[in-house]
Protein backbone atom coordinates (compact mmCIF):
# COMPACT_ATOMS: atom_id res chain seq x y z
CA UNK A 1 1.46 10.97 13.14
CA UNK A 2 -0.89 13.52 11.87
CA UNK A 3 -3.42 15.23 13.48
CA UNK A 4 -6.55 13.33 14.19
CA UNK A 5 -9.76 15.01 13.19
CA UNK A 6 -13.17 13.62 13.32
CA UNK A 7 -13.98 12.53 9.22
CA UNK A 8 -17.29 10.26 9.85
CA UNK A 9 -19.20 12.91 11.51
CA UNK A 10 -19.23 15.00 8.10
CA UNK A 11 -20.72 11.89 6.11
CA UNK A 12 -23.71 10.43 5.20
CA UNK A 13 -23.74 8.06 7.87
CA UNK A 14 -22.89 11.47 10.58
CA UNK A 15 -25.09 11.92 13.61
CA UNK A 16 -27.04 13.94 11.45
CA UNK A 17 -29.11 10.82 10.19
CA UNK A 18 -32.47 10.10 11.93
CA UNK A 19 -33.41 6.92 12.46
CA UNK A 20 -36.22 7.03 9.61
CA UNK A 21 -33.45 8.00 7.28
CA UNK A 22 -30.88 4.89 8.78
CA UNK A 23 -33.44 2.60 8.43
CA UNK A 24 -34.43 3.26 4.79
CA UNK A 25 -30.95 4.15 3.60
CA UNK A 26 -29.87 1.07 1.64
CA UNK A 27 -33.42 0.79 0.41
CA UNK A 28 -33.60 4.34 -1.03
CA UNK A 29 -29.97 4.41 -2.15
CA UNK A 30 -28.82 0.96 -3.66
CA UNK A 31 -32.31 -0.23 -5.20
CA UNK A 32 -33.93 2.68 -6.78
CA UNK A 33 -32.01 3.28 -9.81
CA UNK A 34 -30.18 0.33 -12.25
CA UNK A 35 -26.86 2.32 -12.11
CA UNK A 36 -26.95 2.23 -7.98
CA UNK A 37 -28.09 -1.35 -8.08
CA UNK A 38 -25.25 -2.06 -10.62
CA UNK A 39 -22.95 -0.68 -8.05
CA UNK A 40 -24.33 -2.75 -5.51
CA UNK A 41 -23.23 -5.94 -6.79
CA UNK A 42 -20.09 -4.63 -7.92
CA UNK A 43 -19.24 -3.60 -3.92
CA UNK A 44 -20.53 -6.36 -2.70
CA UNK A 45 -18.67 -9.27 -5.04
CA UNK A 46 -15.50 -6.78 -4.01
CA UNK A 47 -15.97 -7.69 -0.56
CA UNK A 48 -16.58 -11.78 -1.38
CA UNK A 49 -13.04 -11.55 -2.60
CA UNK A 50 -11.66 -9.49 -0.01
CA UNK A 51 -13.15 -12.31 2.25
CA UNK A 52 -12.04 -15.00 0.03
CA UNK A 53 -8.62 -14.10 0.61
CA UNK A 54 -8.73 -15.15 4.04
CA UNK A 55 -11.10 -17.53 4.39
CA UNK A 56 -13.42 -17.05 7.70
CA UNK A 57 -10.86 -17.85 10.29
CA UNK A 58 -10.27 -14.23 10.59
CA UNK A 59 -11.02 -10.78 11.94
CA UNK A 60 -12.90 -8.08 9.94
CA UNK A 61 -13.53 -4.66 10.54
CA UNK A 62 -16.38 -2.89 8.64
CA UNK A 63 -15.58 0.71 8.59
CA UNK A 64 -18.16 2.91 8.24
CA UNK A 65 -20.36 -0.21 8.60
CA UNK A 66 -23.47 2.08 7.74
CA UNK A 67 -27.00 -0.06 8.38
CA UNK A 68 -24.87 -3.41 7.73
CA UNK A 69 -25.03 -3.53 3.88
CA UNK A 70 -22.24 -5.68 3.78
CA UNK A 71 -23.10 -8.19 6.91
CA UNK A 72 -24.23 -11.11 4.83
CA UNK A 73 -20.80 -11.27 3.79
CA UNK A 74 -18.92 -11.22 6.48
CA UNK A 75 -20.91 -12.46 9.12
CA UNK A 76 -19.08 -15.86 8.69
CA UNK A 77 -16.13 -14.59 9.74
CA UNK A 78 -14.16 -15.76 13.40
CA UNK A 79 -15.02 -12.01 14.55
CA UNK A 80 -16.49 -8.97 12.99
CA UNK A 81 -16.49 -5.00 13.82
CA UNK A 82 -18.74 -2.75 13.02
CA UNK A 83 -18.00 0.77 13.73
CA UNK A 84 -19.84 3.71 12.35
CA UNK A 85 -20.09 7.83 13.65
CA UNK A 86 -23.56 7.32 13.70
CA UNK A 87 -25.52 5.65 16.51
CA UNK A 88 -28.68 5.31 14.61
CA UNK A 89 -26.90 3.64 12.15
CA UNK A 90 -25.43 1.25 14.69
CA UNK A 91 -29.38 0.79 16.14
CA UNK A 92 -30.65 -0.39 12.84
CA UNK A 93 -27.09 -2.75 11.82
CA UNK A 94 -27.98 -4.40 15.46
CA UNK A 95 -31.53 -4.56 14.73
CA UNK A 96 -30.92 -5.86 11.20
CA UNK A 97 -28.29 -8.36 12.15
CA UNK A 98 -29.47 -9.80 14.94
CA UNK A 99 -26.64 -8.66 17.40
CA UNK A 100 -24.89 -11.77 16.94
CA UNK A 101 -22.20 -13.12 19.35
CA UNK A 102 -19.45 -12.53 17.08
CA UNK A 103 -19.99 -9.89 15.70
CA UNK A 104 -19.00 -6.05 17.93
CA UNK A 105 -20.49 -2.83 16.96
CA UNK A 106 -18.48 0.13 18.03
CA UNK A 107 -19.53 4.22 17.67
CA UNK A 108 -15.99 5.84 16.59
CA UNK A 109 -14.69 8.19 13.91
CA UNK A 110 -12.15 6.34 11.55
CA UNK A 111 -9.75 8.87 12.72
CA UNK A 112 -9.01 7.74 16.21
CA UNK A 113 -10.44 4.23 16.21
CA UNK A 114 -10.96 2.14 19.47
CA UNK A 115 -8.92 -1.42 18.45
CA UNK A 116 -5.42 -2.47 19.28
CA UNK A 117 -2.57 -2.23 17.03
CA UNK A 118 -2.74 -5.08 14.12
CA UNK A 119 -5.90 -6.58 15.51
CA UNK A 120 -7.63 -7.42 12.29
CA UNK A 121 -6.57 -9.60 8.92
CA UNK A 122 -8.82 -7.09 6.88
CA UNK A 123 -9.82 -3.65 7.22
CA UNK A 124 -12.75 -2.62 5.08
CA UNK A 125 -13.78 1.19 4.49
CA UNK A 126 -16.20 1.24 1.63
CA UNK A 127 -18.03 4.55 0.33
CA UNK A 128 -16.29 7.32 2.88
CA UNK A 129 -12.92 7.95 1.26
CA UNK A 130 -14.57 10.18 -1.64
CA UNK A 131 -16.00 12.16 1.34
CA UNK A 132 -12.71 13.32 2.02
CA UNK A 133 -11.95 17.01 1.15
CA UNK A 134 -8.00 16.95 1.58
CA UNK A 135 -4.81 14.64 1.56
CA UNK A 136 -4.19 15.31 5.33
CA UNK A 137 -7.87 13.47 5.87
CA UNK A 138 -7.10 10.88 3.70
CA UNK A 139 -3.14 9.89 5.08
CA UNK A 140 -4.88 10.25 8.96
CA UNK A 141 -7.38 7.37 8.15
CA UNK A 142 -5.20 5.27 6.22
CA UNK A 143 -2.76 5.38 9.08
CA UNK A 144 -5.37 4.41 11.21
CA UNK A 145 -6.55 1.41 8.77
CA UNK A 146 -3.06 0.38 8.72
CA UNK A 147 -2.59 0.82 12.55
CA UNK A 148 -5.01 -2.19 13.52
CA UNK A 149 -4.85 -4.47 10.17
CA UNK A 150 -2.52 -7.07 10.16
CA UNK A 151 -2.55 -8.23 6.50
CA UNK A 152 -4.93 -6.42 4.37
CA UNK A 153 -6.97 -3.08 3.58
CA UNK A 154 -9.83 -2.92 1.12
CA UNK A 155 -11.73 0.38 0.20
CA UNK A 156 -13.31 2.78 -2.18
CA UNK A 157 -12.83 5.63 -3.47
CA UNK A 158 -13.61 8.13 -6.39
CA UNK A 159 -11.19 7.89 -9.62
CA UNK A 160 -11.25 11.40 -11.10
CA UNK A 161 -10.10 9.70 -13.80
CA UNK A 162 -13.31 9.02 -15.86
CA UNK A 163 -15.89 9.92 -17.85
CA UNK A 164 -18.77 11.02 -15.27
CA UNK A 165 -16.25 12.94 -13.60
CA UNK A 166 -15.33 15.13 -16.31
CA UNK A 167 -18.60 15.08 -18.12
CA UNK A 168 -20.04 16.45 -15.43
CA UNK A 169 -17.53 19.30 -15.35
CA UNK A 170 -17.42 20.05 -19.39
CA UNK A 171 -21.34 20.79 -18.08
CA UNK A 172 -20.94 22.95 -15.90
CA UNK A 173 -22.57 20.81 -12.90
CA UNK A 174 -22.24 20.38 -9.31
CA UNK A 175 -19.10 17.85 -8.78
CA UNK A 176 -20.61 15.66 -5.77
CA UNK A 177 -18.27 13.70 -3.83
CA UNK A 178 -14.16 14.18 -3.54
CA UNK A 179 -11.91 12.82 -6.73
CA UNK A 180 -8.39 12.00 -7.07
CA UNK A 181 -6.71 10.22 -9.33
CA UNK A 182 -5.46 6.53 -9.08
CA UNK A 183 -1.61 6.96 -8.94
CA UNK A 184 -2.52 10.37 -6.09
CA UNK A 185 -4.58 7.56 -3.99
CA UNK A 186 -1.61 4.57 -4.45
CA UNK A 187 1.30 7.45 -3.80
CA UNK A 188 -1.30 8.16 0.07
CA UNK A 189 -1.65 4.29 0.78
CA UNK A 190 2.19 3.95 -0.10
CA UNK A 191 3.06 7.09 2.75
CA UNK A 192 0.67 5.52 4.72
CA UNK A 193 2.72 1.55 4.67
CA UNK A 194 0.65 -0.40 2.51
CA UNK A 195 1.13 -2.36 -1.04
CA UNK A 196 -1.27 -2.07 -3.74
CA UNK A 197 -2.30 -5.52 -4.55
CA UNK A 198 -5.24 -4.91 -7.41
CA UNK A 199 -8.40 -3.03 -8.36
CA UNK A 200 -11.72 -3.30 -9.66
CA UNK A 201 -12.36 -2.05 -12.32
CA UNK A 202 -8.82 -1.95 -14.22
CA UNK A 203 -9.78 1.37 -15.69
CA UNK A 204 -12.42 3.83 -14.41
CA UNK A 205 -14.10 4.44 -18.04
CA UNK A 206 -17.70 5.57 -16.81
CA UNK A 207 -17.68 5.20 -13.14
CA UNK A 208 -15.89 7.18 -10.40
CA UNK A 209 -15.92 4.21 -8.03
CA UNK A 210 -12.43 2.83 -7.75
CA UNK A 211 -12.18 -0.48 -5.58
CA UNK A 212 -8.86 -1.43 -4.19
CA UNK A 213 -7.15 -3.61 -2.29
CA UNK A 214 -3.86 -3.12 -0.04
CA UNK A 215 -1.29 -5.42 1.42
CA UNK A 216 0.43 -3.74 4.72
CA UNK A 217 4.15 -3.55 3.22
């Protein structure tokens, strides 16, 4: 098993975030801009048919769960986790939500995560993977996602494969966020015991945001 090292902390949704900024951080990020608000959807009709595969008898774990972005969704479900690093983050998902009876929120780094083994039908880990600087951070959370899932894993993560990606670099400009490309990521989630099952979209033409979901093998 490799090493564990805390990978949430160095995020956006780290300890660094104030409250101010937890409570306005869906607003400011996903509805300023059409291409963010694009995106939006995009993550959020991924996670409809992550849900859709198991209907709501089921167990869910939102990973980092941010300010609850993704709640509506999945608040149907039999039982629902919500971890995230940061506990102003977790203040404004309980605040937002409602602190409903089914529904836990946990403070824990994806790297050593408080659940039992094979716990939950779906593990869900949208927008932290392309925060990842190395392949030892990315193997030590997928291990852990595939430690307490049972059936499936769903996440993001950045396709280096596209053409914002390399526009970016033919133009000499910062490269924000952590790329790999698509058969790198499924060759990780492969070491790590899981099945690639399908992604969204089929090719990463403009977009880095690669949406995928595993099957534990």
């Amino acid at each position: 098993m490799a090493e564990k090292t805390d990978i949430l902390k160095n995020t956006v949704t780290s300890e660094r975030v104030t409250i101010d900024k937890a409570k306005n951080y869906e607003k400011k990020r996903f509805t300023i801009s059409y291409r963010m608000r694009r995106l939006d959807r995009l993550e959020k009709a991924f996670a409809l048919q992550a849900l859709k595969m198991l209907g709501n008898a089921a167990h869910i774990v939102d990973v980092p769960c941010g300010d609850g972005r993704f709640f509506d969704i999945f608040s149907n479900a039999k039982k629902l986790t919500m971890i995230d690093y940061s506990e102003n983050m977790l203040a404004v998902a309980k605040e937002k939500t409602g602190n409903p009876q089914n529904v836990d929120f946990v403070r824990a780094d994806i790297s050593n995560l408080p659940l039992p083994d094979h716990c939950a039908e779906l593990c869900f880990c949208m927008r932290l993977f392309h925060h990842m600087e190395d392949d030892h951070i990315r193997l030590t959370a997928l291990r852990e996602l595939v430690r307490i899932s049972r059936k499936y894993v769903a996440l993001s993560f950045y396709n280096k494969s596209c053409l914002r990606f390399y526009r970016r670099k033919l133009l000499g400009k910062k490269i924000r966020g952590c790329y790999v490309t698509f058969t790198h990521f499924i060759e990780l989630a492969n070491q790590a015991g899981l099945k690639f099952i399908k992604r969204i979209p089929i090719v990463n033409t403009i977009e880095p945001q690669c949406l995928v979901i595993f099957e534990k093998a």
